[in-house]
Protein backbone atom coordinates (compact mmCIF):
# COMPACT_ATOMS: atom_id res chain seq x y z
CA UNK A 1 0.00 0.00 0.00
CA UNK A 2 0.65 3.33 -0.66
CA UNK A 3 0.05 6.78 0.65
CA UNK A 4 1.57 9.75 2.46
CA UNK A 5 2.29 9.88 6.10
CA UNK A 6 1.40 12.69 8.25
CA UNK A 7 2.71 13.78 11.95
CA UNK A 8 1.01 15.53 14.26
CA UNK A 9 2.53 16.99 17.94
CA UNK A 10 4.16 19.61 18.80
CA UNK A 11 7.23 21.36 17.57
CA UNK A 12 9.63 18.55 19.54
CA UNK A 13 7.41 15.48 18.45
CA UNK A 14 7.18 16.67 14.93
CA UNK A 15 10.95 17.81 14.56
CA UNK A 16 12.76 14.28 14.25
CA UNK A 17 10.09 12.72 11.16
CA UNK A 18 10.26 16.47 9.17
CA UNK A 19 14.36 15.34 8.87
CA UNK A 20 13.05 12.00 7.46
CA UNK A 21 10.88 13.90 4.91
CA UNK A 22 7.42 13.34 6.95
CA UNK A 23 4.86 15.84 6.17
CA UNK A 24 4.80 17.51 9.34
CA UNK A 25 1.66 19.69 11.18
CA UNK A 26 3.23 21.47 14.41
CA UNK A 27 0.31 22.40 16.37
CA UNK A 28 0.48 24.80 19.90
CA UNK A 29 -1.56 22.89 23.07
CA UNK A 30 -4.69 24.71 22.03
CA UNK A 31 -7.85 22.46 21.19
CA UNK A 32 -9.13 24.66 18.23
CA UNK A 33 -5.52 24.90 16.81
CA UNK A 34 -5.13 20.74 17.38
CA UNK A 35 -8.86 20.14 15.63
CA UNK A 36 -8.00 22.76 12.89
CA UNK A 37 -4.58 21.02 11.65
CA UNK A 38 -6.58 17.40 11.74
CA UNK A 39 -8.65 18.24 9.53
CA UNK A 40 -6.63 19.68 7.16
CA UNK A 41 -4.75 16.22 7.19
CA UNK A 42 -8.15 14.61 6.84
CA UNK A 43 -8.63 16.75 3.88
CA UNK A 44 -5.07 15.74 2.31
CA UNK A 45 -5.99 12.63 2.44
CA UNK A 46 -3.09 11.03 4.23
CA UNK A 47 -2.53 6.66 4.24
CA UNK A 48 -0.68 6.56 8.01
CA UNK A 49 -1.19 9.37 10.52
CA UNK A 50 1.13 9.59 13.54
CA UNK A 51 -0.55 11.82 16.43
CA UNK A 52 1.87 12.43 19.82
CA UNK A 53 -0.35 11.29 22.65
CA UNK A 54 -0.18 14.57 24.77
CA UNK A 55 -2.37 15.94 22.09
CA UNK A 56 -4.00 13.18 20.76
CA UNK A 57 -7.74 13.74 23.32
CA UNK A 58 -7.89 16.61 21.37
CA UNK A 59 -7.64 15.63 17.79
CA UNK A 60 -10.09 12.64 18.67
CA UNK A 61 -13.10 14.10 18.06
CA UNK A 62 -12.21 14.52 14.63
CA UNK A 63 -10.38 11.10 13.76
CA UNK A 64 -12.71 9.28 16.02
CA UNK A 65 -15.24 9.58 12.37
CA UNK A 66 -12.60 7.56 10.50
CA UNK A 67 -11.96 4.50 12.99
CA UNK A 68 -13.92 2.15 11.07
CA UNK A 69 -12.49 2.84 8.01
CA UNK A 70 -8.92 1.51 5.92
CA UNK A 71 -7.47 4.79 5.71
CA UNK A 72 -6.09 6.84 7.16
CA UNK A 73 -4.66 4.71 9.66
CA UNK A 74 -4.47 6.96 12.92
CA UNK A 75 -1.33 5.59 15.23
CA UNK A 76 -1.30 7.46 18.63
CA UNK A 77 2.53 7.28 20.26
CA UNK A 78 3.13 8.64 23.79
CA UNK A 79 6.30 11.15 23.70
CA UNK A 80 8.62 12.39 26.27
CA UNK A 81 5.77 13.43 28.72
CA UNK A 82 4.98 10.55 31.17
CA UNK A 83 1.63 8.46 29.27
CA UNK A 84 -1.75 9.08 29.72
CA UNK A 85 -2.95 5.55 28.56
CA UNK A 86 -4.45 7.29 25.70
CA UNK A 87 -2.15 5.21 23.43
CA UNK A 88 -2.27 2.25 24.92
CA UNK A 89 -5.98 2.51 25.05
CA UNK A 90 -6.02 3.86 21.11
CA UNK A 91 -3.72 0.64 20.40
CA UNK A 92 -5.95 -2.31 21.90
CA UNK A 93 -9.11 -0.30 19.90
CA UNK A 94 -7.52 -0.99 17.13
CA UNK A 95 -5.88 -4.93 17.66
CA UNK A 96 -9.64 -5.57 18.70
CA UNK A 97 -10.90 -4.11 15.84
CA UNK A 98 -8.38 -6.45 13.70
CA UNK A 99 -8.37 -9.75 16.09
CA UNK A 100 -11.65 -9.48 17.50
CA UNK A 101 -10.58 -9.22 20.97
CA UNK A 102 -8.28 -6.55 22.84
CA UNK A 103 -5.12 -8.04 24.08
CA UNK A 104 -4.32 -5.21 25.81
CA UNK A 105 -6.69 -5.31 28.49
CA UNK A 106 -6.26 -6.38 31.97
CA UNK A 107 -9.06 -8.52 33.02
């Protein structure tokens, strides 16, 4: 498969994939500024989109339309701030969606 791949964090997250020729969206810790530069990736129509998990709560509401679907394929990392579980949790929605059960979870 092919596609683009988009990042998008903050200046620090975004910095090291921009160097690897990632299309990059740098967004401030503001909700409407986080929203705004998601859905101009939806709108680019990227294959793989890598979201920095400090941010990623905020940028939900508007990937959260596109879970079912092939593409884009939203991945969720946690960064150098301690982890919310965000990931994690983003993670085993997405190996239950594919498996059928979430291997992830602790019961």
């Amino acid at each position: 498969m092919e596609g683009k791949i988009a990042v998008l964090g903050g200046t620090d997250f975004v910095m090291p994939f921009s160097a690897l020729g990632v299309d990059t969206y740098p967004v401030g810790l503001t909700a409407g500024d986080i929203a705004e530069s998601a859905k101009k990736i939806i709108s680019e129509k990227y294959a793989l989109v890598v979201v920095a998990e400090n941010i990623a709560p905020a940028a939900d509401e508007v990937f959260s339309a596109y879970e079912g679907m092939p593409t884009p394929c939203i991945m969720v990392v946690p960064f150098t701030t301690e982890s919310e579980g965000f990931a994690t949790q983003a993670l085993g929605e997405v190996l239950k969606m594919a498996t059928g059960i979430n291997i992830l979870q602790n019961n």
